[in-house]
C-alpha atoms as a PDB file:
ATOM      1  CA  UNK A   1     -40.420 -54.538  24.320  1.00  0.00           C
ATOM      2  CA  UNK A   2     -43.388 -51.860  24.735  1.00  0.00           C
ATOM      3  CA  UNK A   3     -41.569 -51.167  28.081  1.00  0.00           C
ATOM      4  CA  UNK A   4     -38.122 -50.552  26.269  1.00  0.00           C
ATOM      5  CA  UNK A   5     -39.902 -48.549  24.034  1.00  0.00           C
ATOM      6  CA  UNK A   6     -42.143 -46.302  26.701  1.00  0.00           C
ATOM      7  CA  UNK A   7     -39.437 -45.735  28.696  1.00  0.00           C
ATOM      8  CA  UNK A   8     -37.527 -42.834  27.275  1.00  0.00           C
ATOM      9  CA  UNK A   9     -40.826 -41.301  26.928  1.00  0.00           C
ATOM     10  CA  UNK A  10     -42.116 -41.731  30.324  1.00  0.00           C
ATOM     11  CA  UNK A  11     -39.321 -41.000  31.998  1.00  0.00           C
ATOM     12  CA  UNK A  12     -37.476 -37.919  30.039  1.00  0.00           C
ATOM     13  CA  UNK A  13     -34.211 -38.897  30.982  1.00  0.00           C
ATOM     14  CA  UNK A  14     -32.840 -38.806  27.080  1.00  0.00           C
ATOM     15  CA  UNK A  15     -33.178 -35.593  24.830  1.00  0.00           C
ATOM     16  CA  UNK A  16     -31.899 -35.177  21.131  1.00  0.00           C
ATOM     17  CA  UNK A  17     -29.737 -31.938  20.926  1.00  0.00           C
ATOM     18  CA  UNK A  18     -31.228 -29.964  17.978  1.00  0.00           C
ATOM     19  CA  UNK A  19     -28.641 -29.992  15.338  1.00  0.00           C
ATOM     20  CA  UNK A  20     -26.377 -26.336  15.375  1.00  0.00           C
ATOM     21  CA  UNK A  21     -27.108 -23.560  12.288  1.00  0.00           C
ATOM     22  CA  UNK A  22     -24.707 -23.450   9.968  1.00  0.00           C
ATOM     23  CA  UNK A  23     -22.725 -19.423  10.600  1.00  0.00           C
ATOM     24  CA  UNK A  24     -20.438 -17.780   8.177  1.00  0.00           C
ATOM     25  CA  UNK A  25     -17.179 -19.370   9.592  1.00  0.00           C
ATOM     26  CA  UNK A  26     -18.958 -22.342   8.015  1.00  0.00           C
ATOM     27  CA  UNK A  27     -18.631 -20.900   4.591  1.00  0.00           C
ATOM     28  CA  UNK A  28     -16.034 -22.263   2.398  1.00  0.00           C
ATOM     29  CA  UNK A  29     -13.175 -19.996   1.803  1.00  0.00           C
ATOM     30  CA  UNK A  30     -13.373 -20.192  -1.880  1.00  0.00           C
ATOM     31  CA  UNK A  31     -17.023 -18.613  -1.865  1.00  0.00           C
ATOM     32  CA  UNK A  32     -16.048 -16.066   0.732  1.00  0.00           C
ATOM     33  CA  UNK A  33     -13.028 -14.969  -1.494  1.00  0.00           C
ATOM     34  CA  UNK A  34     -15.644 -14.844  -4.650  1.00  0.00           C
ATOM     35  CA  UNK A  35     -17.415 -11.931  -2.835  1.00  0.00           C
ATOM     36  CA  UNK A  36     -14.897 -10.041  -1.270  1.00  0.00           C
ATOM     37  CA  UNK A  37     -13.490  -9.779  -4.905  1.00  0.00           C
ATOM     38  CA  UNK A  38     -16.220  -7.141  -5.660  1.00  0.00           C
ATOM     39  CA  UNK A  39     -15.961  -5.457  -2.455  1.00  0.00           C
ATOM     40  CA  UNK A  40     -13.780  -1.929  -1.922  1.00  0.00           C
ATOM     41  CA  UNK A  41      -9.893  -2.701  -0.589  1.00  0.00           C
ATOM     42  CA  UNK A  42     -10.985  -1.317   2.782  1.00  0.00           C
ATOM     43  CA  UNK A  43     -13.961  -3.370   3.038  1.00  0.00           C
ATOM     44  CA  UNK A  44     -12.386  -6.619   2.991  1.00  0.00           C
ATOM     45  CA  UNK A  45     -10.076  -5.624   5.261  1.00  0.00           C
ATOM     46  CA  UNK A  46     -12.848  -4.629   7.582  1.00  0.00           C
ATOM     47  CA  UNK A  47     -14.378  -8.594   6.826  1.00  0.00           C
ATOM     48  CA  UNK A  48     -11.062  -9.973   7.594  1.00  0.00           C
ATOM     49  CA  UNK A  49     -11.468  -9.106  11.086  1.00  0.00           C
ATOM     50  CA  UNK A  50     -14.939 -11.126  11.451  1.00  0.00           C
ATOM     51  CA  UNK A  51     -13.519 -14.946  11.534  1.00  0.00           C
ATOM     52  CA  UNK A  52     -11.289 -17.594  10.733  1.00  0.00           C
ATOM     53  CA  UNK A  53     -12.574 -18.106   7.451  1.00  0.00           C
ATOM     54  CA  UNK A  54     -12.936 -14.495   6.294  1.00  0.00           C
ATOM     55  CA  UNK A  55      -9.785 -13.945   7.584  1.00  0.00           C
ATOM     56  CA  UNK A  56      -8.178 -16.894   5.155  1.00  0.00           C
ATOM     57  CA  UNK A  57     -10.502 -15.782   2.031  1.00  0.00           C
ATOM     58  CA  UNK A  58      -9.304 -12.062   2.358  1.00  0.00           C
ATOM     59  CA  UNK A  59      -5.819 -13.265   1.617  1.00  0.00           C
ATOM     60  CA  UNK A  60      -6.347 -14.773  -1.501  1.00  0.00           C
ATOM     61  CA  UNK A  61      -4.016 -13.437  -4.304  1.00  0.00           C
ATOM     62  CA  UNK A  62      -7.037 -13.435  -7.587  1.00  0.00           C
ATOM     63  CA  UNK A  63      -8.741 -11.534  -4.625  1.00  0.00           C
ATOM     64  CA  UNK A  64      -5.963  -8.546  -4.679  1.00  0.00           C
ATOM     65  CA  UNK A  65      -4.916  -8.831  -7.882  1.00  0.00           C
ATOM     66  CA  UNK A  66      -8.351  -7.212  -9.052  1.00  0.00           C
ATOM     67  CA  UNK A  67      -7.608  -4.544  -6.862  1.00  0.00           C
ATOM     68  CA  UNK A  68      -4.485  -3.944  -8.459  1.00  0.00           C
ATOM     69  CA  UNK A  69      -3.175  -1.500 -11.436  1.00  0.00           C
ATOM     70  CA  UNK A  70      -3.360  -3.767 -14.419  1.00  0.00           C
ATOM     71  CA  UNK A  71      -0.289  -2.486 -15.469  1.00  0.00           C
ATOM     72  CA  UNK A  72       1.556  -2.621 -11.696  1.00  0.00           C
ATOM     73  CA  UNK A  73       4.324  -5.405 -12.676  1.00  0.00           C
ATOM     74  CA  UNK A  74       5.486  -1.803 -14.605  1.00  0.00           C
ATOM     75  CA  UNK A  75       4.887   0.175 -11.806  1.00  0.00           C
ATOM     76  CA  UNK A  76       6.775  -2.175  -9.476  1.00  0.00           C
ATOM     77  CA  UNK A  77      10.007  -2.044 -12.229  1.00  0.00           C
ATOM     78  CA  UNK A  78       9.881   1.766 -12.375  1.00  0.00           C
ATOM     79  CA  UNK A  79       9.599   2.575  -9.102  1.00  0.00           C
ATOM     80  CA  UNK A  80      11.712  -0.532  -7.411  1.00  0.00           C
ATOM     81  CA  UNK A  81      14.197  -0.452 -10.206  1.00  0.00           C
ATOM     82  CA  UNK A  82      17.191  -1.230  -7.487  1.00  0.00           C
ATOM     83  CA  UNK A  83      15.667  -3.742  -5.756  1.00  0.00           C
ATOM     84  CA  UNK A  84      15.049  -7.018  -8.287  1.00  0.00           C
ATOM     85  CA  UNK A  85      13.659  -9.057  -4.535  1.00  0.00           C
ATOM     86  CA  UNK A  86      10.753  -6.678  -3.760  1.00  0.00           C
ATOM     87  CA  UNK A  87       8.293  -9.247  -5.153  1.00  0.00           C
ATOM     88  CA  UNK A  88      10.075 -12.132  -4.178  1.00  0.00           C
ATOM     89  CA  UNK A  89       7.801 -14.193  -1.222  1.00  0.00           C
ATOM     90  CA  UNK A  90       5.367 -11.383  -1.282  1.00  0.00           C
ATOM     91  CA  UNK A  91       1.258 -12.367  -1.357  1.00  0.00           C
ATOM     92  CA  UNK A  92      -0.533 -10.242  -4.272  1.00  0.00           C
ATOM     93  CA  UNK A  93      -1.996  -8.640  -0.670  1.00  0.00           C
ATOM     94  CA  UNK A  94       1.408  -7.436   0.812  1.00  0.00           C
ATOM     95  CA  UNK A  95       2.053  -5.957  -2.518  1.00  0.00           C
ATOM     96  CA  UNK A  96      -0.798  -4.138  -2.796  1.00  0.00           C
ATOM     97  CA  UNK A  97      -0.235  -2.635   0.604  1.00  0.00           C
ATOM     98  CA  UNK A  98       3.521  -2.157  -0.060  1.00  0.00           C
ATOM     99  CA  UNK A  99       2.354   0.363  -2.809  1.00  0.00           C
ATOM    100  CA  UNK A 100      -0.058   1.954  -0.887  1.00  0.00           C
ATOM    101  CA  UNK A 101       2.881   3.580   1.159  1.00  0.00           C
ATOM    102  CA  UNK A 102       4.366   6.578  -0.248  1.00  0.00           C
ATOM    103  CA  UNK A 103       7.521   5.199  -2.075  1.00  0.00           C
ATOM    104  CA  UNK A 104      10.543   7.310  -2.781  1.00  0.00           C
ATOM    105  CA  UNK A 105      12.557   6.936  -6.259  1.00  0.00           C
ATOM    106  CA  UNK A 106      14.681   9.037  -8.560  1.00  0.00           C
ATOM    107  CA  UNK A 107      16.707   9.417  -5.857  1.00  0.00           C
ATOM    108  CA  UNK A 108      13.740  10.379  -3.361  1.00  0.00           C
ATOM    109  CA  UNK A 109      13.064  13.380  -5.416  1.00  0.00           C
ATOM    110  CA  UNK A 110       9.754  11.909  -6.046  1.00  0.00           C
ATOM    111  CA  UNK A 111       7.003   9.607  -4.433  1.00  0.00           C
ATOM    112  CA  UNK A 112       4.579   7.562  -5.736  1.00  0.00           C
ATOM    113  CA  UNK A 113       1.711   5.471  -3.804  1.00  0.00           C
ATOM    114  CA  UNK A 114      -1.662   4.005  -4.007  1.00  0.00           C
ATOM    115  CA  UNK A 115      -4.771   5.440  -3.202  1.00  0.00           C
ATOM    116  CA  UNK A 116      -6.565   3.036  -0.101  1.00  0.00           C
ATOM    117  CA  UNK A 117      -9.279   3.297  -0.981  1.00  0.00           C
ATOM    118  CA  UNK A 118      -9.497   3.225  -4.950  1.00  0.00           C
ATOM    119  CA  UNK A 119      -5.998   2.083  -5.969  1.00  0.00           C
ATOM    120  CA  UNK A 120      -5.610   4.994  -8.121  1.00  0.00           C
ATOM    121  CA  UNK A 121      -2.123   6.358  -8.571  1.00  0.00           C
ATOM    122  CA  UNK A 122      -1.047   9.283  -7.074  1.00  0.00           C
ATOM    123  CA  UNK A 123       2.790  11.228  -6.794  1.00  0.00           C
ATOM    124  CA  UNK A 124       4.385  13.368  -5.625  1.00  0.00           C
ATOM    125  CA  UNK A 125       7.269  15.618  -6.970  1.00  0.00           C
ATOM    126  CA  UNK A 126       9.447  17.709  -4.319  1.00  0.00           C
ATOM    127  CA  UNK A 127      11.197  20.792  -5.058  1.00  0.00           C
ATOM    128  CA  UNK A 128      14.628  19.062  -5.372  1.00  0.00           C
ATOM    129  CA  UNK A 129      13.068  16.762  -8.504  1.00  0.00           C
ATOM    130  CA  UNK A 130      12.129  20.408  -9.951  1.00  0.00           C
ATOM    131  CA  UNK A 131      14.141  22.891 -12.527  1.00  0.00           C
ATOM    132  CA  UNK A 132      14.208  26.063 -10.692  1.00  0.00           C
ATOM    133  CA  UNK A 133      15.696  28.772 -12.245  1.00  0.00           C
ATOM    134  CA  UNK A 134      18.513  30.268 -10.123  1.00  0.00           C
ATOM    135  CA  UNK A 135      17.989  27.805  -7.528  1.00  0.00           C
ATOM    136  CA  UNK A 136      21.641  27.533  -6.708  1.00  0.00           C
ATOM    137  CA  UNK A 137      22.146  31.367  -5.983  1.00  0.00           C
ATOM    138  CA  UNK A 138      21.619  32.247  -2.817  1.00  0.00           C
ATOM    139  CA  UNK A 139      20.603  35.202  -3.072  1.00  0.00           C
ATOM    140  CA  UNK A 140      17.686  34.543  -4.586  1.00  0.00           C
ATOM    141  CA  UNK A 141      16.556  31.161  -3.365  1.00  0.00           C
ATOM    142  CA  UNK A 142      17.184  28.550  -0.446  1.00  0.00           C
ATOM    143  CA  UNK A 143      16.178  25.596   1.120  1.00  0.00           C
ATOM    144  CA  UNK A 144      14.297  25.671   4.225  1.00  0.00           C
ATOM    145  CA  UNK A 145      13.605  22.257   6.071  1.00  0.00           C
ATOM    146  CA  UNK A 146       9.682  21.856   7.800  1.00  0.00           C
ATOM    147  CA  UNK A 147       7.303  19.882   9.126  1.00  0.00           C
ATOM    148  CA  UNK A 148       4.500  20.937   6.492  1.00  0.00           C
ATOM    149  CA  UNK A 149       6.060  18.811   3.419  1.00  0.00           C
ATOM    150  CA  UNK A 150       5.925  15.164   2.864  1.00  0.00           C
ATOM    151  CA  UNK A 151       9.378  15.760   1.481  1.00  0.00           C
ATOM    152  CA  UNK A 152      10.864  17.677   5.027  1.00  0.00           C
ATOM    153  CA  UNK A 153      11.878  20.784   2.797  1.00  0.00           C
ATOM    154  CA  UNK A 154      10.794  23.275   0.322  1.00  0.00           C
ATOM    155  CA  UNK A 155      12.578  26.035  -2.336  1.00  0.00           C
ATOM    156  CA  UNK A 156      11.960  29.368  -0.248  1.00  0.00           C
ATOM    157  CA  UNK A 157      12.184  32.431  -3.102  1.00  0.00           C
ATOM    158  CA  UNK A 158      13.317  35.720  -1.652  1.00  0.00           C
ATOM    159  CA  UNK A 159      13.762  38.003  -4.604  1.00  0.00           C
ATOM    160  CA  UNK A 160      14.087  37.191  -8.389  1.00  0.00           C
ATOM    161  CA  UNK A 161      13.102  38.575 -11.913  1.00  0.00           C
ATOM    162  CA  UNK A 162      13.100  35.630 -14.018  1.00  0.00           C
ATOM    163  CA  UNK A 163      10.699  33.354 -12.186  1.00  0.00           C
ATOM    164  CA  UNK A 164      11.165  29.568 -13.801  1.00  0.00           C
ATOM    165  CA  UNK A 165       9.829  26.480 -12.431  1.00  0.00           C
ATOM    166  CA  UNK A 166       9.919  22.694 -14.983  1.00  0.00           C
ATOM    167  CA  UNK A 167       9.672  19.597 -14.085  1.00  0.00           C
ATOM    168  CA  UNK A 168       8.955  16.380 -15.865  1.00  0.00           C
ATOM    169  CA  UNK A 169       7.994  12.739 -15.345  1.00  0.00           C
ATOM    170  CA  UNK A 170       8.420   9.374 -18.068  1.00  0.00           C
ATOM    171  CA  UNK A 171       5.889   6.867 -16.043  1.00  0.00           C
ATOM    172  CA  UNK A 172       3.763   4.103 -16.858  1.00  0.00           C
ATOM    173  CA  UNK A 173       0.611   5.801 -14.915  1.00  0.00           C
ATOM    174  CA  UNK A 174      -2.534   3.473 -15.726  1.00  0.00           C
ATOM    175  CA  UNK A 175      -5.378   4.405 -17.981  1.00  0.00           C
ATOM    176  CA  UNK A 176      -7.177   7.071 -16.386  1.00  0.00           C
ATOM    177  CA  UNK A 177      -7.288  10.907 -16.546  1.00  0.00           C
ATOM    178  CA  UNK A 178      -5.033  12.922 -14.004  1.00  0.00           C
ATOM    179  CA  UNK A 179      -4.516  16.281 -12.748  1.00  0.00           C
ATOM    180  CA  UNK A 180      -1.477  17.997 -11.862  1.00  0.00           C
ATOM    181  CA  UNK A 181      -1.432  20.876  -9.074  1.00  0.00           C
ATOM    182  CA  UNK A 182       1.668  23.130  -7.601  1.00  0.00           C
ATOM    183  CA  UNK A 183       1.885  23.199  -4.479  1.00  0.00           C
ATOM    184  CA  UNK A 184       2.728  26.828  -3.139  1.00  0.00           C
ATOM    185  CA  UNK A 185       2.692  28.951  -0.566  1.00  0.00           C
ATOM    186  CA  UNK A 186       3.298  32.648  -0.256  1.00  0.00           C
ATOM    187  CA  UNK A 187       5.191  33.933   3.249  1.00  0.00           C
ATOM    188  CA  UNK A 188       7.300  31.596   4.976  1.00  0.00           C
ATOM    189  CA  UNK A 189       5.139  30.108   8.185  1.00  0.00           C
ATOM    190  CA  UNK A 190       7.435  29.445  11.425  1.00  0.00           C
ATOM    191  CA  UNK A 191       6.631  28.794  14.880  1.00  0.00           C
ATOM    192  CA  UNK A 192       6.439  31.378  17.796  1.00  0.00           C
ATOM    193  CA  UNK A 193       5.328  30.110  21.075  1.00  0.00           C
ATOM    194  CA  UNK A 194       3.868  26.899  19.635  1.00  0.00           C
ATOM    195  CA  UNK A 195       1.711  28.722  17.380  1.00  0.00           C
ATOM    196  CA  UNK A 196       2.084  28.556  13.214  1.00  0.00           C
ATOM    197  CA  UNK A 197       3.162  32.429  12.504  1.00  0.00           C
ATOM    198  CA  UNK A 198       3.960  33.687   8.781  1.00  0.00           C
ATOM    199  CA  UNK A 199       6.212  36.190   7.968  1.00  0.00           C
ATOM    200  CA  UNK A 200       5.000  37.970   4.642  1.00  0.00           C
ATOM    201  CA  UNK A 201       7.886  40.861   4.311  1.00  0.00           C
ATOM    202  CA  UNK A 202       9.142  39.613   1.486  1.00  0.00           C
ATOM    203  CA  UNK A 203       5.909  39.049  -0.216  1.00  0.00           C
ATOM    204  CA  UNK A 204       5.680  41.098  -4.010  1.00  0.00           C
ATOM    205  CA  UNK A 205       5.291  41.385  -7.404  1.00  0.00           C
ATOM    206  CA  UNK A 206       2.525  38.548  -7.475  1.00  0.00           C
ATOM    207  CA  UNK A 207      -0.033  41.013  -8.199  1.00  0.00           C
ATOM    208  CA  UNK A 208       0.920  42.838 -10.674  1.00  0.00           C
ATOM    209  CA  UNK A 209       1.416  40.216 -13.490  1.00  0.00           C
ATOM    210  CA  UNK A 210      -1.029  36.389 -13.159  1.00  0.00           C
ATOM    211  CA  UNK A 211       1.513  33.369 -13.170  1.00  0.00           C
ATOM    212  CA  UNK A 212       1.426  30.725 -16.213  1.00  0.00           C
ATOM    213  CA  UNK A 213       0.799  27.207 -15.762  1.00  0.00           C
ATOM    214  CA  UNK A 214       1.702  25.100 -18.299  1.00  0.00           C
ATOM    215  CA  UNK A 215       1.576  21.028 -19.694  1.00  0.00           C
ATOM    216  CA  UNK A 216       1.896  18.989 -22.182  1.00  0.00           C
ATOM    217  CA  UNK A 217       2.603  15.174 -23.104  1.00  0.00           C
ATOM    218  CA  UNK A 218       4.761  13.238 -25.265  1.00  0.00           C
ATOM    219  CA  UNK A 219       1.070  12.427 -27.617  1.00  0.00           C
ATOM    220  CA  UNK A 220      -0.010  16.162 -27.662  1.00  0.00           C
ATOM    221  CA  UNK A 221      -1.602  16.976 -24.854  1.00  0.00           C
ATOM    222  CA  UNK A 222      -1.183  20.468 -23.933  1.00  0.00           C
ATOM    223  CA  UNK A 223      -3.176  22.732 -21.133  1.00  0.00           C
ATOM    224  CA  UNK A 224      -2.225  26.381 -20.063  1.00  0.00           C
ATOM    225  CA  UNK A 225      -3.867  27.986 -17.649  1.00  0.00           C
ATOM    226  CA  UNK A 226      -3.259  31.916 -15.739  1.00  0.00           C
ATOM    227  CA  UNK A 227      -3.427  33.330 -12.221  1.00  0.00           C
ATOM    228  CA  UNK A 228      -2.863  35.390  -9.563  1.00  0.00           C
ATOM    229  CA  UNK A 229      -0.703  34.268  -6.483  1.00  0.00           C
ATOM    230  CA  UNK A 230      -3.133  36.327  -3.669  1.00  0.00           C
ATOM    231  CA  UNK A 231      -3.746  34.290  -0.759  1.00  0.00           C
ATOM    232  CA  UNK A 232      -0.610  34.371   2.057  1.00  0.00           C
ATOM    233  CA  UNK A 233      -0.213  32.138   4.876  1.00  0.00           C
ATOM    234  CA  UNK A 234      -1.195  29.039   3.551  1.00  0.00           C
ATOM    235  CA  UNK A 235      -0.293  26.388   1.266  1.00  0.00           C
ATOM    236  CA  UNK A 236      -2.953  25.957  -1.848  1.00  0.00           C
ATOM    237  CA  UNK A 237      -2.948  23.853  -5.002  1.00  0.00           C
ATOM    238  CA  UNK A 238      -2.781  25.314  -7.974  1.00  0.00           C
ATOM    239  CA  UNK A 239      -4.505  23.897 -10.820  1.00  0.00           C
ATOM    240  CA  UNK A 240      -1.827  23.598 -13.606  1.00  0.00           C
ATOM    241  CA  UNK A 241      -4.088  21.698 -16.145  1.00  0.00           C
ATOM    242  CA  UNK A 242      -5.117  17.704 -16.872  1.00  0.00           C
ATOM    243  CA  UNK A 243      -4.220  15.119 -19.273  1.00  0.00           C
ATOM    244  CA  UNK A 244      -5.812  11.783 -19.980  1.00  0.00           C
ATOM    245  CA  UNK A 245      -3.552   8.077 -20.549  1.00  0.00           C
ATOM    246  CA  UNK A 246      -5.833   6.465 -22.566  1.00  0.00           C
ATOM    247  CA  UNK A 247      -3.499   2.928 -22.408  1.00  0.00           C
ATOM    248  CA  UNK A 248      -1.517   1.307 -19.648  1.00  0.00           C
ATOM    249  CA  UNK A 249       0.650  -0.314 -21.453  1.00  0.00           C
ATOM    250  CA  UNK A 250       3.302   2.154 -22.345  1.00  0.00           C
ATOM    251  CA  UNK A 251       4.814   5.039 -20.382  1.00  0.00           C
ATOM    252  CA  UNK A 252       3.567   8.638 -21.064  1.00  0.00           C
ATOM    253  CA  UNK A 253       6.177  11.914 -20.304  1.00  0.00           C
ATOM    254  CA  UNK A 254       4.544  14.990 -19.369  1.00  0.00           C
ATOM    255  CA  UNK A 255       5.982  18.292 -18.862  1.00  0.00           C
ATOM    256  CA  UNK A 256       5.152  20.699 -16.504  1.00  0.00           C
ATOM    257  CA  UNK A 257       6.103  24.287 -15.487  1.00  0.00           C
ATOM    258  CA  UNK A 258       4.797  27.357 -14.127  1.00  0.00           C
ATOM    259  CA  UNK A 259       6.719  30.761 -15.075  1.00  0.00           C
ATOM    260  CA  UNK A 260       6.273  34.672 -14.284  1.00  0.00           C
ATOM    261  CA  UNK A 261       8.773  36.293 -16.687  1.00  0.00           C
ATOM    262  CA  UNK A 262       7.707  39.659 -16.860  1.00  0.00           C
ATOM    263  CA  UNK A 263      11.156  41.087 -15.635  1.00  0.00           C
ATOM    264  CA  UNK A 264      10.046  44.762 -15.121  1.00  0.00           C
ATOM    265  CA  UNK A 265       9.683  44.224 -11.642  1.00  0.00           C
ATOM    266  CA  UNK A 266      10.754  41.485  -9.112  1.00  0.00           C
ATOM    267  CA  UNK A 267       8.808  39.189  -7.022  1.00  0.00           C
ATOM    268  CA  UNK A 268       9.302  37.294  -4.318  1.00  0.00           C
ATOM    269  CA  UNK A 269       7.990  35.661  -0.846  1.00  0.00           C
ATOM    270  CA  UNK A 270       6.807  32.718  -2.227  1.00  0.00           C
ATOM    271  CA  UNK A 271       7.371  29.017  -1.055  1.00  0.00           C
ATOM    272  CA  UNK A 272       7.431  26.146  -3.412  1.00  0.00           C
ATOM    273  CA  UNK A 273       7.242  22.410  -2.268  1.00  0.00           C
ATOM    274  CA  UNK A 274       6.249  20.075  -4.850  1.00  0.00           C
ATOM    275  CA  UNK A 275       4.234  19.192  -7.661  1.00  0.00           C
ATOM    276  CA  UNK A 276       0.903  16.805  -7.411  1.00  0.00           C
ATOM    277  CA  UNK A 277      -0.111  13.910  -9.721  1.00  0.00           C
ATOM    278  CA  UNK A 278      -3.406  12.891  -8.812  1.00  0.00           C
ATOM    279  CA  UNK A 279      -6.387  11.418 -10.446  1.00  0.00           C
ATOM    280  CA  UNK A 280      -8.643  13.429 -11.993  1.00  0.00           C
ATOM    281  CA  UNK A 281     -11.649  12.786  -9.414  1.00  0.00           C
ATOM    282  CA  UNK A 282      -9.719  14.046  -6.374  1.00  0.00           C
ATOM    283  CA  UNK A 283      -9.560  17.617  -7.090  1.00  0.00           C
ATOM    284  CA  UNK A 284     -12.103  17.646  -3.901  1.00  0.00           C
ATOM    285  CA  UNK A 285      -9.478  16.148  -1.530  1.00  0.00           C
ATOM    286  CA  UNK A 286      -6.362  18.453  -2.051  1.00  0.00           C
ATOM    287  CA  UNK A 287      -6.652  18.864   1.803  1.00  0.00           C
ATOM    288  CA  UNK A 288      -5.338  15.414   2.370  1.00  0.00           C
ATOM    289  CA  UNK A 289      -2.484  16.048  -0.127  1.00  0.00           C
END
C-alpha cells in the first residue's frame, strides 16, 4: 500500500490541472443585462461586441425599453400612422434603432428620429411642410434640388416684399425643453469645377430691416426674438426661440414663423430649407444638423 501511495509522488507521472478562472462569458446573462441597463445606448452596443454572453444580455427588451421615450408607443402611432405592423416581431432593441433613423411622415414633409446617443427627440421640417408666402409664384420663389438638405431641396427666394414664412407641428414630443432653429442661407451655393461657389447677386434688403422670429404653443408659450440676415455663403441656424413640454402624455402644437414685412423695399437672395426641433442642450451641435 505505501508503494501505491509513493508512487505518484516519486515518479511525477500524474499532475492535477489547476481548476480554470471564472471570465465574464461566465456571467449569467441576467446580471450582465442588470448593468448594461445603466449604461449609455452606444455603450452597450460597444459591450455587445465582447462575447457570447454580452452579446445575449445586450438584447434584452427591459434593457432598451429604459432607453426608450416613455411616451414612444405615441411616437410610434404618430409617426407610423400607415403602417399598424411596424411593431409587430420587432425586439424593444430593433425599435429603438428603427427610430433612431430619420423617419419621414406627413407626407415626407417632415422627419423625426432619435438622438444615438441620448434618445432625445429631434425633427426636422422641410420647406415643402412650410407656409411660404407666394411660394407658388414664380417669380418670386422656386424650388431648387441639392445635395446640402436632408430633404434634397430647398425654397430659393429671388425677389419679394411681403416676406412670410409659418409652419406648425401637433406632436407628442416627451417631457423635456426644446429649441427650434431656421435653417437659412443667403446666396444660392452651386458647383464650378468641383468646388462649392455662391452666387450672391440677388442678395438685398436683409440689412436694412432685422427679421422676426416668432413661437408659441397651444398652453401659452410664446418667444420672439429679432435679427439681421448678414452672413452669405453658408447655411446657419437661426435661433427662433424655446419652449418647454412639461408632460409626455399629451401632444403639444407649436407655431412657428419668421416674417420681414416692412414692404418699402424688397429683399431677396435668401435660401430656406427647413425648420429644426431639437432639444434644448444641443444648441452646441447645430453643425451636425
Amino acid at each position: 500500500m505505501g508503494l501505491l501511495f509513493s508512487l505518484p509522488a516519486a515518479t511525477g507521472s500524474i499532475a492535477i490541472a489547476p481548476s480554470p478562472e471564472p471570465g465574464l462569458g461566465d456571467l449569467p446573462e441576467s446580471c450582465v443585462a442588470s448593468v448594461l441597463g445603466h449604461l449609455e445606448p452606444m455603450q452597450i452596443c460597444q459591450l455587445a461586441k465582447l462575447n457570447r454572453a454580452f452579446r445575449g444580455a445586450s438584447s434584452a427588451d427591459f434593457v432598451w425599453e429604459s432607453k426608450l421615450p416613455v411616451n414612444y408607443e405615441d411616437l410610434i402611432g404618430r409617426v407610423f400612422e400607415n403602417d399598424a405592423s411596424f411593431c409587430k416581431g420587432l425586439c424593444k432593441r430593433d425599435i429603438y434603432a428603427r427610430l433612431c433613423r430619420a423617419n419621414s411622415f406627413n407626407g415626407g414633409s417632415k422627419k423625426v428620429w432619435l438622438d444615438k446617443r441620448t434618445a432625445n427627440i429631434c425633427m426636422s421640417v422641410s420647406s415643402n411642410g412650410l407656409a411660404i408666402t407666394g411660394i407658388d409664384d414664380r417669380r418670386y420663389w422656386s424650388r431648387i434640388p441639392t445635395e446640402e438638405s436632408r430633404f434634397a431641396s430647398f425654397a430659393y427666394l429671388q425677389q419679394i416684399w411681403w416676406f412670410e414664412v409659418d409652419g406648425e407641428i401637433e406632436f407628442p414630443f416627451p417631457a423635456g425643453s426644446y429649441s427650434i432653429f431656421f435653417r437659412l442661407q443667403l446666396g444660392r451655393a452651386h458647383k464650378r469645377f468641383g468646388r462649392r461657389v455662391c452666387n450672391s447677386e440677388h442678395v438685398h434688403g436683409w440689412d436694412k430691416k432685422p427679421v422676426r422670429f416668432q413661437l408659441s404653443t397651444s398652453d401659452g408659450q410664446q418667444a420672439t426674438k429679432q435679427c439681421y440676415l448678414k452672413e452669405q455663403g453658408k447655411w446657419i441656424h437661426y435661433h427662433a426661440g424655446d419652449f418647454v413640454v412639461s408632460s409626455s402624455c399629451k401632444s403639444i402644437k407649436v407655431k412657428y414663423s419668421m416674417t420681414q414685412i416692412d414692404c418699402t423695399h424688397t429683399k431677396g437672395g435668401l435660401c430656406v430649407d427647413s425648420v429644426q426641433i431639437l432639444p434644448a442642450e444641443f444648441k452646441g451641435r447645430l453643425q451636425h444638423f
